[in-house]
Protein backbone atom coordinates (compact mmCIF):
# COMPACT_ATOMS: atom_id res chain seq x y z
CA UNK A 1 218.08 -105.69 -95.06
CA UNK A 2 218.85 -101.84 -95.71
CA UNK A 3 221.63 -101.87 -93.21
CA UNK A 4 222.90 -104.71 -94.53
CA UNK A 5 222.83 -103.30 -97.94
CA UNK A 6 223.94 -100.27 -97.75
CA UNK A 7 227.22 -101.28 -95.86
CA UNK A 8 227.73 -104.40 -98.32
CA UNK A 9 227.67 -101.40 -100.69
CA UNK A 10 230.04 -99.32 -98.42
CA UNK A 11 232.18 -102.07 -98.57
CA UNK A 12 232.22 -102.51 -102.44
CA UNK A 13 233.42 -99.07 -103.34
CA UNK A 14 235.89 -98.73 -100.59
CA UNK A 15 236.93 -102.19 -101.96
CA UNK A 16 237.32 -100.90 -105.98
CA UNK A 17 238.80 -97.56 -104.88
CA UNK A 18 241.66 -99.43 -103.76
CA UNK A 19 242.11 -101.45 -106.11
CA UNK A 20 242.11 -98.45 -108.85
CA UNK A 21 244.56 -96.95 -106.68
CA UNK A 22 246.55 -100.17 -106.64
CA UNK A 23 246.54 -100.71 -110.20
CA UNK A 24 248.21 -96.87 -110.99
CA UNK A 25 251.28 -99.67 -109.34
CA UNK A 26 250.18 -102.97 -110.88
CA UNK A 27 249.00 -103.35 -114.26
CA UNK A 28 247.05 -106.62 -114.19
CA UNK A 29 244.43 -105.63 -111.60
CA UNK A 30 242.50 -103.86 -113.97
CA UNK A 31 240.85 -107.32 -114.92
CA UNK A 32 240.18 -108.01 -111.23
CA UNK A 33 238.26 -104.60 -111.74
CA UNK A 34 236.08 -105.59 -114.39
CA UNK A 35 235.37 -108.98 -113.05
CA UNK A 36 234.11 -106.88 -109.26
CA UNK A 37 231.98 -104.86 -111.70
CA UNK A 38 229.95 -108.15 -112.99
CA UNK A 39 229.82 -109.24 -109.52
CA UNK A 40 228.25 -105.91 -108.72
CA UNK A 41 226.49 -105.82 -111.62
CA UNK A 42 224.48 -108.92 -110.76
CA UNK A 43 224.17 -107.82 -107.10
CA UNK A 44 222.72 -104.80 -107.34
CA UNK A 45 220.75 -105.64 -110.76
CA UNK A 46 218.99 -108.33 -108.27
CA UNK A 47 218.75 -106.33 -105.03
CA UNK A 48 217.48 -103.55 -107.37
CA UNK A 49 214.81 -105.60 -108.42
CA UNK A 50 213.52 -107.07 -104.75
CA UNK A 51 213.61 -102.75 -103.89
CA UNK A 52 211.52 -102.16 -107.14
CA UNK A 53 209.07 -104.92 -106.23
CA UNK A 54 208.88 -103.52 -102.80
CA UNK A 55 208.59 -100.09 -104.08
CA UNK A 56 211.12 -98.78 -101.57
CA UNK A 57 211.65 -94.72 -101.14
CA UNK A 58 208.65 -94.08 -103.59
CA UNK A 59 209.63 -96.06 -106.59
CA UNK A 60 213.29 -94.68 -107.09
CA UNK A 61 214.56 -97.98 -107.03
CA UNK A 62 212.13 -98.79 -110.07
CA UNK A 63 213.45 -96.43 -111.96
CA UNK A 64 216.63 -97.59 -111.16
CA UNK A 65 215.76 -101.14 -112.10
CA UNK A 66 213.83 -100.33 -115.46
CA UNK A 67 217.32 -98.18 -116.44
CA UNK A 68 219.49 -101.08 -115.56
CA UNK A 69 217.05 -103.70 -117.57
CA UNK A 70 217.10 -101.03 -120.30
CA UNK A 71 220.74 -100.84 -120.24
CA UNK A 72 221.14 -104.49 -120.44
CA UNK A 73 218.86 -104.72 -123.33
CA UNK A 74 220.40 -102.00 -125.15
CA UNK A 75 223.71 -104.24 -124.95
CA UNK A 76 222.35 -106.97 -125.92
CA UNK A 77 221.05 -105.54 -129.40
CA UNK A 78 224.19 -103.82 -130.03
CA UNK A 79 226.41 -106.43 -129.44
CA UNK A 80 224.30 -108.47 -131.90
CA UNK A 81 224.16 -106.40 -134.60
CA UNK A 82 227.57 -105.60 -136.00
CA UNK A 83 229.60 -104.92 -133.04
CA UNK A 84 232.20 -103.13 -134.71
CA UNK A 85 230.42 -100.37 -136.02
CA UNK A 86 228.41 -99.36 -132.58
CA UNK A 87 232.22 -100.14 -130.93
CA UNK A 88 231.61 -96.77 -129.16
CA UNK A 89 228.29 -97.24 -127.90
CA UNK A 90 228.81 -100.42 -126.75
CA UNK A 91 231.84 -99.23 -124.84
CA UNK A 92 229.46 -96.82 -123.04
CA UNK A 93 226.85 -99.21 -122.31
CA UNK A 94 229.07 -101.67 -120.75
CA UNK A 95 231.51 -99.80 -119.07
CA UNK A 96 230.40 -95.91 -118.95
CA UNK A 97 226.54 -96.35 -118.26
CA UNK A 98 226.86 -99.32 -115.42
CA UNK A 99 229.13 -96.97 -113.35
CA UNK A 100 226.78 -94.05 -113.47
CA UNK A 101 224.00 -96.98 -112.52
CA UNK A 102 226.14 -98.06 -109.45
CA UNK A 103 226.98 -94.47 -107.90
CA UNK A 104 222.94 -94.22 -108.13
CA UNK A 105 222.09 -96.90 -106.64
CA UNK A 106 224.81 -96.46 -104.38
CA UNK A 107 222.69 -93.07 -103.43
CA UNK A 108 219.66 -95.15 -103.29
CA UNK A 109 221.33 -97.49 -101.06
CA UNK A 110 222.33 -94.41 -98.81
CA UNK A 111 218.66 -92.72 -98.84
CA UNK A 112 217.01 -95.57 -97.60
CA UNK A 113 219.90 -95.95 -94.78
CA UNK A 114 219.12 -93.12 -93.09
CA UNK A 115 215.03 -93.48 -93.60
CA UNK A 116 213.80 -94.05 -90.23
């Protein structure tokens, strides 16, 4: 299952690195972007959560999970409540924050590749 997941990982960045560099040619791929981040998203939101359970490389994924799930949350209330005022935050939770939240658990990913 690590191997697996790391290089279905692998495969997903290599994958959205393209496509950014395509779309500096082609305007409309940036929605093909944002619908590869939900996919993502869910993905490693729900392989996140098996690792947390499992309490793989000493609970790193955990933390990863609980700051996803608090993300998510955090979302959720401000795109309830007025979502023109919190415009900015909500911008970084659903764009900014989720990328930082990838490359991690990209990293995680990685780590727990190479654990013997």
């Amino acid at each position: 299952m690590k191997t697996f997941n790391y290089y279905v990982q692998l495969g997903i960045v290599i994958s959205i690195l393209l496509i950014l560099l395509a779309s500096i040619f082609e305007n409309g791929l940036m929605m093909l972007i944002l619908y590869l981040q939900f996919g993502v998203g869910v993905y490693q939101f729900l392989v996140g959560a098996f690792f947390a359970f499992k309490s793989v490389l000493n609970g790193q994924f955990r933390v990863y999970f609980l700051a996803a799930l608090a993300n998510l949350l955090c979302l959720s209330l401000f795109t309830m409540i007025e979502p023109d005022d919190f415009r900015l935050v909500t911008t970084l939770l659903a764009f900014v924050i989720p990328w930082i939240l990838a490359i991690y658990f990209m990293i995680l990913s990685y780590q727990y590749h190479k654990k013997p």
